[in-house]
C-alpha atoms as a PDB file:
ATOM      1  CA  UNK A   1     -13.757 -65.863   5.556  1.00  0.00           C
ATOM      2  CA  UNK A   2     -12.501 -69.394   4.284  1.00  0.00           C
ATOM      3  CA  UNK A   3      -9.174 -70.909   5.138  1.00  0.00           C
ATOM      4  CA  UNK A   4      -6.632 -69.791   2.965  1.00  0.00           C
ATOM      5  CA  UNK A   5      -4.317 -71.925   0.692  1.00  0.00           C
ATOM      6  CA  UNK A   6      -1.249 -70.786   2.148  1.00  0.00           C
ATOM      7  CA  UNK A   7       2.028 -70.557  -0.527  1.00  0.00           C
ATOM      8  CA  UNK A   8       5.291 -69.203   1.369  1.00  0.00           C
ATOM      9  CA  UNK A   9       7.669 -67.388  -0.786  1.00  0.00           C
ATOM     10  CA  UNK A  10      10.990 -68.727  -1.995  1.00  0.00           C
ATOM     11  CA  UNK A  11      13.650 -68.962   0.517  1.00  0.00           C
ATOM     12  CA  UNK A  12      16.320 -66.380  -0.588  1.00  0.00           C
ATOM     13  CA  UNK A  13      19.773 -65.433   0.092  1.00  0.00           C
ATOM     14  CA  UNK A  14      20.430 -62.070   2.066  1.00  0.00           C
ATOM     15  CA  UNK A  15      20.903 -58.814  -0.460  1.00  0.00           C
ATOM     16  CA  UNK A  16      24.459 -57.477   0.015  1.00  0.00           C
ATOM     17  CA  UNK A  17      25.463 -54.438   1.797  1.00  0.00           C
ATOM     18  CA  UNK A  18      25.981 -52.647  -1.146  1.00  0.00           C
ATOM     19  CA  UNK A  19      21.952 -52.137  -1.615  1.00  0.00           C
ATOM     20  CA  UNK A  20      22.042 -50.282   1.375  1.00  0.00           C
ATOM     21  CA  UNK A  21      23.064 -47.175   3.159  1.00  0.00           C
ATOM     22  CA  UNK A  22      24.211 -45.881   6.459  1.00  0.00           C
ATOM     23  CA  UNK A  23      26.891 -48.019   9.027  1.00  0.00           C
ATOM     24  CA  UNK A  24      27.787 -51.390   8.283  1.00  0.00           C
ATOM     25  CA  UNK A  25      25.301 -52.615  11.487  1.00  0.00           C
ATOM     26  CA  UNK A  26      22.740 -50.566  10.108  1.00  0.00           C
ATOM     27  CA  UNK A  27      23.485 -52.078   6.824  1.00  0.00           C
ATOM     28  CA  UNK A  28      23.528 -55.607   8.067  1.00  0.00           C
ATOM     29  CA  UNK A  29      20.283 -54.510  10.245  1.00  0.00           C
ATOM     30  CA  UNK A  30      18.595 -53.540   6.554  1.00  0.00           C
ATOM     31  CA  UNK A  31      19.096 -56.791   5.192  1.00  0.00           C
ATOM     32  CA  UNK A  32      18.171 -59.171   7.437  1.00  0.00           C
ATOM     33  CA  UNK A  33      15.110 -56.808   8.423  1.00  0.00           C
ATOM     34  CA  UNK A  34      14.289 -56.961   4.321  1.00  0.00           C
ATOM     35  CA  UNK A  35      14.603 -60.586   4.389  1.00  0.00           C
ATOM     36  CA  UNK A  36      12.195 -61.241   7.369  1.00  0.00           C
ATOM     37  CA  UNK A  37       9.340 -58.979   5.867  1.00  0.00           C
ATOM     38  CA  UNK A  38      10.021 -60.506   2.694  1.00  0.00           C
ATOM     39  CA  UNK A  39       9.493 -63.964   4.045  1.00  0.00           C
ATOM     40  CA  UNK A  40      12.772 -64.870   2.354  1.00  0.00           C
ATOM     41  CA  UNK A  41      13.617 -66.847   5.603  1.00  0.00           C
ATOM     42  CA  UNK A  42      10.725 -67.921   7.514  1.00  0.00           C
ATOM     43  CA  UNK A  43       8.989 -67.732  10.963  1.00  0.00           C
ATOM     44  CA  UNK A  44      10.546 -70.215  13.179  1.00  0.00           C
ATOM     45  CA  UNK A  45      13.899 -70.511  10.842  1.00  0.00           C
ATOM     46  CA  UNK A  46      16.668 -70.261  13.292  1.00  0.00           C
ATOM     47  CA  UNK A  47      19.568 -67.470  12.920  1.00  0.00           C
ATOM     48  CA  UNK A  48      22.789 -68.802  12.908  1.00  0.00           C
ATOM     49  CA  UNK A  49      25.206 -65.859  13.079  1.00  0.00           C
ATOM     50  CA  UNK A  50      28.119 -67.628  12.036  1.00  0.00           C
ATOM     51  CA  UNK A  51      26.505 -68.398   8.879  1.00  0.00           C
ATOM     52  CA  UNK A  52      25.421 -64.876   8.498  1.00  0.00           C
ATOM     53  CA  UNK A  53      28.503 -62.804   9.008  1.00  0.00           C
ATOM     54  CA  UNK A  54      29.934 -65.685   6.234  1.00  0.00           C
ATOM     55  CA  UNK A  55      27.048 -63.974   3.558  1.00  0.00           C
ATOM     56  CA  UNK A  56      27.663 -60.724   3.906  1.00  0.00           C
ATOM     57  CA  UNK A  57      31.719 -60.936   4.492  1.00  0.00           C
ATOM     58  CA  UNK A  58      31.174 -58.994   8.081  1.00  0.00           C
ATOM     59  CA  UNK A  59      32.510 -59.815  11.569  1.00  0.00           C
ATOM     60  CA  UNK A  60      30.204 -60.801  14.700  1.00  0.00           C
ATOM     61  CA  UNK A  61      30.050 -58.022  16.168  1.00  0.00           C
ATOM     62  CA  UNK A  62      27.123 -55.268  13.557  1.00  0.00           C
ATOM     63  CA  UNK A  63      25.439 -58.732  12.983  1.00  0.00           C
ATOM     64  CA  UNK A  64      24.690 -59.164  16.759  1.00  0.00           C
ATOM     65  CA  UNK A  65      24.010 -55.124  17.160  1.00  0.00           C
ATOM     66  CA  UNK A  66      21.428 -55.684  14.352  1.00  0.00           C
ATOM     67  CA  UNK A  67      19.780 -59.023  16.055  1.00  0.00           C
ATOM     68  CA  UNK A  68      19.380 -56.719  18.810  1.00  0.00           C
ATOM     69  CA  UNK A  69      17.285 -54.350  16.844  1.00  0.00           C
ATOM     70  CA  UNK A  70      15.087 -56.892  15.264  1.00  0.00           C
ATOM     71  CA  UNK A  71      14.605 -58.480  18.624  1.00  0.00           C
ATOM     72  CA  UNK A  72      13.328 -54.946  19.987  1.00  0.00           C
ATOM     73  CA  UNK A  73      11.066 -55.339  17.006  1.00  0.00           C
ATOM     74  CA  UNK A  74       9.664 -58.254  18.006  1.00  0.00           C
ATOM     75  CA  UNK A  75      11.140 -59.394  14.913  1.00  0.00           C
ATOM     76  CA  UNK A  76      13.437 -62.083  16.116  1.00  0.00           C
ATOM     77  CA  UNK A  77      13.331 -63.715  18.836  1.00  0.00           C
ATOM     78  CA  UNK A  78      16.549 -64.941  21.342  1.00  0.00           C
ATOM     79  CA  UNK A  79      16.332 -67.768  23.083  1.00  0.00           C
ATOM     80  CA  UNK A  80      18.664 -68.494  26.064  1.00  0.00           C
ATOM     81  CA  UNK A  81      20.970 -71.848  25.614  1.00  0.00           C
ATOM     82  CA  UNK A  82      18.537 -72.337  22.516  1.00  0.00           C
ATOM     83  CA  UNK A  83      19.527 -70.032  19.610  1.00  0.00           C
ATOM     84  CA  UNK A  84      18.343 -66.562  18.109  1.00  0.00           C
ATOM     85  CA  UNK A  85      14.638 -67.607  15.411  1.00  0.00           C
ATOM     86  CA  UNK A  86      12.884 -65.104  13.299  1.00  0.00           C
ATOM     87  CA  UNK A  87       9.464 -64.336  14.663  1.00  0.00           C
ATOM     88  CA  UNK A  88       6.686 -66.366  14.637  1.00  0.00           C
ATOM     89  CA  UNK A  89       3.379 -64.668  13.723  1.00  0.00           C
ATOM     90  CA  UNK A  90       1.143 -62.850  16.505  1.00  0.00           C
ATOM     91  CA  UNK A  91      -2.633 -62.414  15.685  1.00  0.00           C
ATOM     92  CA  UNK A  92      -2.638 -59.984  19.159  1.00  0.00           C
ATOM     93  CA  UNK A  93       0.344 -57.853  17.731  1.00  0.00           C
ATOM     94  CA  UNK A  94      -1.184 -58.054  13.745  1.00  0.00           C
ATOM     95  CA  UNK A  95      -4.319 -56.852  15.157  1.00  0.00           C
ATOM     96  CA  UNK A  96      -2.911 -54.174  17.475  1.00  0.00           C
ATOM     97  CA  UNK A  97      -0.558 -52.928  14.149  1.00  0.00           C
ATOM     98  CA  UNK A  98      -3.644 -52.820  12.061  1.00  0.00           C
ATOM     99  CA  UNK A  99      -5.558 -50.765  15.092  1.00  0.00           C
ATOM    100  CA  UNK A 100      -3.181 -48.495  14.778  1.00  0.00           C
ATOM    101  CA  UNK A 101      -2.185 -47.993  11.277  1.00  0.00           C
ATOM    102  CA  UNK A 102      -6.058 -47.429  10.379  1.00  0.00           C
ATOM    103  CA  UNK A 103      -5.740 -44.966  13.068  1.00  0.00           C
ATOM    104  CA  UNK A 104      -3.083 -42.840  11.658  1.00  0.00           C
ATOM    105  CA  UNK A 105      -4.035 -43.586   7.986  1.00  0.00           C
ATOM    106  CA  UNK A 106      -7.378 -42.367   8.329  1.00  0.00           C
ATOM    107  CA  UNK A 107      -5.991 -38.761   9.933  1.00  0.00           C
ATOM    108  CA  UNK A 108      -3.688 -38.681   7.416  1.00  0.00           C
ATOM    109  CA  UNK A 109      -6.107 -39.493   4.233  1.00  0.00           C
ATOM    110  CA  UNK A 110      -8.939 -37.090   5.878  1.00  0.00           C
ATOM    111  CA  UNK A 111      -6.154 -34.356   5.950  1.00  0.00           C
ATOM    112  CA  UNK A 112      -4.694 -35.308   2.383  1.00  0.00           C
ATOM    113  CA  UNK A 113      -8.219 -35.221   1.047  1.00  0.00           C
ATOM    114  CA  UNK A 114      -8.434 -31.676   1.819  1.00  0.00           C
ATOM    115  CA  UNK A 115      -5.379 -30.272   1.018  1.00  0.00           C
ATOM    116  CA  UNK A 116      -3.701 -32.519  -2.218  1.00  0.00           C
ATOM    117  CA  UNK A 117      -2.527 -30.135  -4.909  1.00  0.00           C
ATOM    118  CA  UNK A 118      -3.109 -31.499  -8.432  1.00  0.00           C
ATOM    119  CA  UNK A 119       0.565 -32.470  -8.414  1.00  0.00           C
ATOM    120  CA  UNK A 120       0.132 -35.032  -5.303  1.00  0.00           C
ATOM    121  CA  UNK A 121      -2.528 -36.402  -7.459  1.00  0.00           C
ATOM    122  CA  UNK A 122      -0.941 -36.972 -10.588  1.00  0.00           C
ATOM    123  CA  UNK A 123       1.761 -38.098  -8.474  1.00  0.00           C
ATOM    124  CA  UNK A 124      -0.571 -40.891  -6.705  1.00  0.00           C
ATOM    125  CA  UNK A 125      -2.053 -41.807 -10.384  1.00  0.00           C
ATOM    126  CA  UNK A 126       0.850 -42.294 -12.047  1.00  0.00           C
ATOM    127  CA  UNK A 127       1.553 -44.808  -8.859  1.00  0.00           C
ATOM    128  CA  UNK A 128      -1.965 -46.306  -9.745  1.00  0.00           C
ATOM    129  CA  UNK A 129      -1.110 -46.718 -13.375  1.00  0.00           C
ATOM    130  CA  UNK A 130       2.639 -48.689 -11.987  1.00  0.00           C
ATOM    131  CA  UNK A 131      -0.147 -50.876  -9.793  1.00  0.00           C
ATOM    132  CA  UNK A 132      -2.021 -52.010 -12.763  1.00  0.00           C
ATOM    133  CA  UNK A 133       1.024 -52.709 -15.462  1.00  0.00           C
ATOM    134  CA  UNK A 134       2.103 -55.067 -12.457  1.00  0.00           C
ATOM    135  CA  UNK A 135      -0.591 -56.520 -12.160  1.00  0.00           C
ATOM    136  CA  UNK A 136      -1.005 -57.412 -15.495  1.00  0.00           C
ATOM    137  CA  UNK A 137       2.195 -58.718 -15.556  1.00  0.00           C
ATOM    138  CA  UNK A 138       1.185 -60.783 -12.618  1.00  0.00           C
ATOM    139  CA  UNK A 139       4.549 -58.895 -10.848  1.00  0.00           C
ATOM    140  CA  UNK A 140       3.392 -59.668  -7.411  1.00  0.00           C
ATOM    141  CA  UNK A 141       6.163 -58.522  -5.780  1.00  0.00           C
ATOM    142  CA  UNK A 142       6.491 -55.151  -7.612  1.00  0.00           C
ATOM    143  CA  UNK A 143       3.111 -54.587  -6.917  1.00  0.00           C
ATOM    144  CA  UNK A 144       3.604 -55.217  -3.161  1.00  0.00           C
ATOM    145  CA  UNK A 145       5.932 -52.667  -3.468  1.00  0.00           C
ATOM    146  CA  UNK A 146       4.211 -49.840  -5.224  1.00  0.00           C
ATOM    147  CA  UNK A 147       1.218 -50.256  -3.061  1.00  0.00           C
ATOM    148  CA  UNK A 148       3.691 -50.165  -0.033  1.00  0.00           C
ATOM    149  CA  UNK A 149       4.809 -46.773  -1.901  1.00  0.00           C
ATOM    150  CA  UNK A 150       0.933 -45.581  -2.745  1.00  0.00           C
ATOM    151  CA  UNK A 151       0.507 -45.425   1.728  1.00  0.00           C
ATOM    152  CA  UNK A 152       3.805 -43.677   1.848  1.00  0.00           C
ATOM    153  CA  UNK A 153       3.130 -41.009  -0.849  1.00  0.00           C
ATOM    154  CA  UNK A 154      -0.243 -40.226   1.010  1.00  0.00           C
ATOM    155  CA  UNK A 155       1.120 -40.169   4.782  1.00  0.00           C
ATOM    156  CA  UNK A 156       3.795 -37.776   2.988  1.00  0.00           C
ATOM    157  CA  UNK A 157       1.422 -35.632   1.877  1.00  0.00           C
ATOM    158  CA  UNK A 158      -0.111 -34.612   4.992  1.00  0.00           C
ATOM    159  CA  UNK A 159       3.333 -32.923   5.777  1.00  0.00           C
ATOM    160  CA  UNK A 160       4.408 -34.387   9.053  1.00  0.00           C
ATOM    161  CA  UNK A 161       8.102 -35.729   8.796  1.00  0.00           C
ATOM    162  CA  UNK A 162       7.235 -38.709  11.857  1.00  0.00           C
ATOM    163  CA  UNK A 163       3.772 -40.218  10.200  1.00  0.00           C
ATOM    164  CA  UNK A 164       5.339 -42.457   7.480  1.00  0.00           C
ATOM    165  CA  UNK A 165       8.395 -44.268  10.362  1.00  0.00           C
ATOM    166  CA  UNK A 166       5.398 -44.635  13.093  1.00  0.00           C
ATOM    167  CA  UNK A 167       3.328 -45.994  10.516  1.00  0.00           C
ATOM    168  CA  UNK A 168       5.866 -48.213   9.420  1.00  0.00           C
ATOM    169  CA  UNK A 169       6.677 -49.339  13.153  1.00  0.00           C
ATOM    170  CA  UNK A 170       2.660 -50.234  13.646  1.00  0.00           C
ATOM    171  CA  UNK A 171       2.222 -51.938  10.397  1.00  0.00           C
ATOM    172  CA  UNK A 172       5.283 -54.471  10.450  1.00  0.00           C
ATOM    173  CA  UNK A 173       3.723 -57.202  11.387  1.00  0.00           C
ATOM    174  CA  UNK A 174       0.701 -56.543   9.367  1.00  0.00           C
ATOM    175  CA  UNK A 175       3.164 -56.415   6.542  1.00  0.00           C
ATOM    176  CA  UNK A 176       5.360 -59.499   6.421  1.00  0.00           C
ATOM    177  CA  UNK A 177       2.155 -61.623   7.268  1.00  0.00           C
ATOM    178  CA  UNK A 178       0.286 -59.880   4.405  1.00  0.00           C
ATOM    179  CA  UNK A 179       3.034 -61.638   2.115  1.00  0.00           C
ATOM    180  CA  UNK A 180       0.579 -64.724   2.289  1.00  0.00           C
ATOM    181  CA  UNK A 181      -2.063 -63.622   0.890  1.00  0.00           C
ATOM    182  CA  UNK A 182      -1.111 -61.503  -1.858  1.00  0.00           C
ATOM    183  CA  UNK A 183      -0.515 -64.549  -4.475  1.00  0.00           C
ATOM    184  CA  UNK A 184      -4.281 -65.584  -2.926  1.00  0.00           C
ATOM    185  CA  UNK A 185      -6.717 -65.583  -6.162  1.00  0.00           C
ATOM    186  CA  UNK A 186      -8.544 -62.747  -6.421  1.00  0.00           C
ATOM    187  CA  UNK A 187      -6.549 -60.517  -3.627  1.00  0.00           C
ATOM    188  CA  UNK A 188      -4.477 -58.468  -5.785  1.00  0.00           C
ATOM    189  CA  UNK A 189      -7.373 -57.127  -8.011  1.00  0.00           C
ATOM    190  CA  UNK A 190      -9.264 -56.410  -5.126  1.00  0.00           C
ATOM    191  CA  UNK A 191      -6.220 -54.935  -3.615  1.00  0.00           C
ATOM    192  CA  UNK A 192      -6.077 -52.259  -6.953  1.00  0.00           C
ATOM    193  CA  UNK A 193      -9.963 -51.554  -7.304  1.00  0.00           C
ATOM    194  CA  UNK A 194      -9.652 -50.715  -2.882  1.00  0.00           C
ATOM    195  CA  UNK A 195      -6.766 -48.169  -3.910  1.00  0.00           C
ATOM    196  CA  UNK A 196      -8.581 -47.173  -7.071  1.00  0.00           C
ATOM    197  CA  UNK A 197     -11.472 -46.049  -4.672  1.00  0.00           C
ATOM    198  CA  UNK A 198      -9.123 -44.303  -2.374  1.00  0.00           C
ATOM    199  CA  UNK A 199      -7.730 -42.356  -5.377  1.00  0.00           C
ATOM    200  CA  UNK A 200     -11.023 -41.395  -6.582  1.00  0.00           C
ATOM    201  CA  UNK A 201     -12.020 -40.050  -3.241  1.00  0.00           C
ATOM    202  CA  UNK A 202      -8.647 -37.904  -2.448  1.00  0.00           C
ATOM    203  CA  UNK A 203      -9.002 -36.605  -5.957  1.00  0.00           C
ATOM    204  CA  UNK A 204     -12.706 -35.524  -5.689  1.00  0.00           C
ATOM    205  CA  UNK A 205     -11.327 -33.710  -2.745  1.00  0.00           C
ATOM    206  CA  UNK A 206     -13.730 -36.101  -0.303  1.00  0.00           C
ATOM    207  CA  UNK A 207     -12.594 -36.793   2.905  1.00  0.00           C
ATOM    208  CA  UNK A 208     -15.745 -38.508   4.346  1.00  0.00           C
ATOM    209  CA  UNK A 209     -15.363 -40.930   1.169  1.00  0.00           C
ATOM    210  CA  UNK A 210     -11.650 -41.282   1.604  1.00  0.00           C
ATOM    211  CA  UNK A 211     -11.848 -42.147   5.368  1.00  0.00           C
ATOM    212  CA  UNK A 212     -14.393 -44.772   4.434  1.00  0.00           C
ATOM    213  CA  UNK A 213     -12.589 -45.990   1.046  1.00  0.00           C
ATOM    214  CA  UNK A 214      -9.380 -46.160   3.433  1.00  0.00           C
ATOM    215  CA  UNK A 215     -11.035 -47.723   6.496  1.00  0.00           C
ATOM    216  CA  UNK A 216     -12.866 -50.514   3.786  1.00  0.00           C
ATOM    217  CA  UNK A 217      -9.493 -51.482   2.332  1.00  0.00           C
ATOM    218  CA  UNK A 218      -7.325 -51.730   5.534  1.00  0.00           C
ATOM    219  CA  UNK A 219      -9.961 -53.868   7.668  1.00  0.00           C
ATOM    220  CA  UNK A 220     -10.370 -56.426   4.530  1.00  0.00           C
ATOM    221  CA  UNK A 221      -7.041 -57.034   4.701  1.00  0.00           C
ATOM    222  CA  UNK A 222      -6.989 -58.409   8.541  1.00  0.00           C
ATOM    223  CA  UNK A 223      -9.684 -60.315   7.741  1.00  0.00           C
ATOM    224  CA  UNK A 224      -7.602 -62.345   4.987  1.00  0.00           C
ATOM    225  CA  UNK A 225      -4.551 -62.350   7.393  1.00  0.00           C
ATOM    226  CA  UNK A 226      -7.002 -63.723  10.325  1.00  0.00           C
ATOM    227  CA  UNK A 227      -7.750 -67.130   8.850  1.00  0.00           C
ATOM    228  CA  UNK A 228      -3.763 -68.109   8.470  1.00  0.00           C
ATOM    229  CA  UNK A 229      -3.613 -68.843  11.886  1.00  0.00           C
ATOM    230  CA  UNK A 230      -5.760 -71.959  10.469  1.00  0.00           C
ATOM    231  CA  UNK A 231      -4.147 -72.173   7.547  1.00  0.00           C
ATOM    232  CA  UNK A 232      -0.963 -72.623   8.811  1.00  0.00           C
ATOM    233  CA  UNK A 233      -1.030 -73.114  12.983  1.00  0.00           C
ATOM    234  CA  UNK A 234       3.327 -74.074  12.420  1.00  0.00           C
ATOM    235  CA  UNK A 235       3.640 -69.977  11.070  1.00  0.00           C
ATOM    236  CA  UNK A 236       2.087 -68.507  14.253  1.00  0.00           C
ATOM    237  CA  UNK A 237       2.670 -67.838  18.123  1.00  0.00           C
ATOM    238  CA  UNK A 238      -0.429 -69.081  20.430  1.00  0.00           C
ATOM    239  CA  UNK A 239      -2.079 -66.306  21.611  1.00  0.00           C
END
């Protein structure tokens, strides 16, 4: 796999509290947690709390309560006499995420394969047909989104309330890191035609083709995510 032109995002501001839900820590927990995985601020960018509790108008106390969280996470780090950073990368934990998200995606997509109703699948193409106006809109970060949806609709459909959140918790390092390579040339198409295949497979009612479609799709992507610790050595841990 060659080195990868690395682009970062665009540094962005924190959303406000309103586009969330629940306390205000878990609020202020939401945001900050959307702008790490976003790469809206960056690996090594340091937290300062003062300045964060200024954005979103809150006191001290549900930003450190959601530091806490994203430092269970692995998700921020907090340094002693230094200062509180987001994350570097971790190829160990990225490959360890991806280990076991295939795991659990492949149960789940064997299962769905089996038992989809043709609701669930005009459900999952009208997600496909979202995917492609996106991507011809070159929309990447809708599309990151909808594809992010796509793996939620099918871990849904197996019927087991705990899949999607410990799917979630395995995948989120896989997932901010993945923002690198989505604006790559040539990833996002490749990115539809692998969901395209899984869709044809579920739909055919195929399991044996699904697992494989599924297992094809996930372990391409950790080989594009591999070669950033090349691209960009300032981005990542050493392992």
């Amino acid at each position: 796999m060659p080195v990868l032109e690395v682009q970062l995002p665009p540094r962005k501001p924190l959303r406000p509290l309103e586009a969330f839900s629940g306390s205000l820590a878990q609020r202020v927990y939401c945001s900050l947690r959307e702008a790490i995985l976003s790469m809206a601020v960056r690996p090594g960018d340091i937290l300062r709390k003062p300045e964060i509790c200024a954005q979103l108008g809150v006191s001290r106390s549900p930003v450190s309560e959601a530091v806490t969280r994203l430092a269970v996470e692995h998700l921020v780090r907090i340094v002693p006499q230094a200062g509180t950073y987001v994350a570097r990368f971790s190829l160990a934990e990225i490959r360890e995420g991806a280990f076991l998200r295939e795991a659990l995606e492949l149960a789940a997509v064997g299962k769905v394969a089996q038992t989809i109703t043709d609701d669930q699948v005009d459900e999952l193409h009208g997600n496909l047909t979202a995917q492609k106006d996106l991507l011809d809109a070159k929309d990447f970060g809708g599309f990151y989104q909808t594809d992010a949806a796509m793996h939620a609709l099918i871990l849904s459909f197996t019927g087991y309330k705990r899949v999607a959140g410990l799917a979630d918790t395995a995948w989120v390092h896989v997932n901010r890191a993945r923002q690198l390579i989505l604006p790559a040339p040539g990833r996002v198409q490749s990115t539809y035609a692998e969901h395209r295949a899984i869709f044809a497979a579920i739909k055919a009612r195929d399991p044996v083709a699904a697992c494989a479609a599924t297992r094809l799709h996930l372990g391409r992507l950790v080989g594009f995510l591999e070669p950033l610790a090349l691209a960009r050595p300032d981005l990542f841990e050493p392992d």
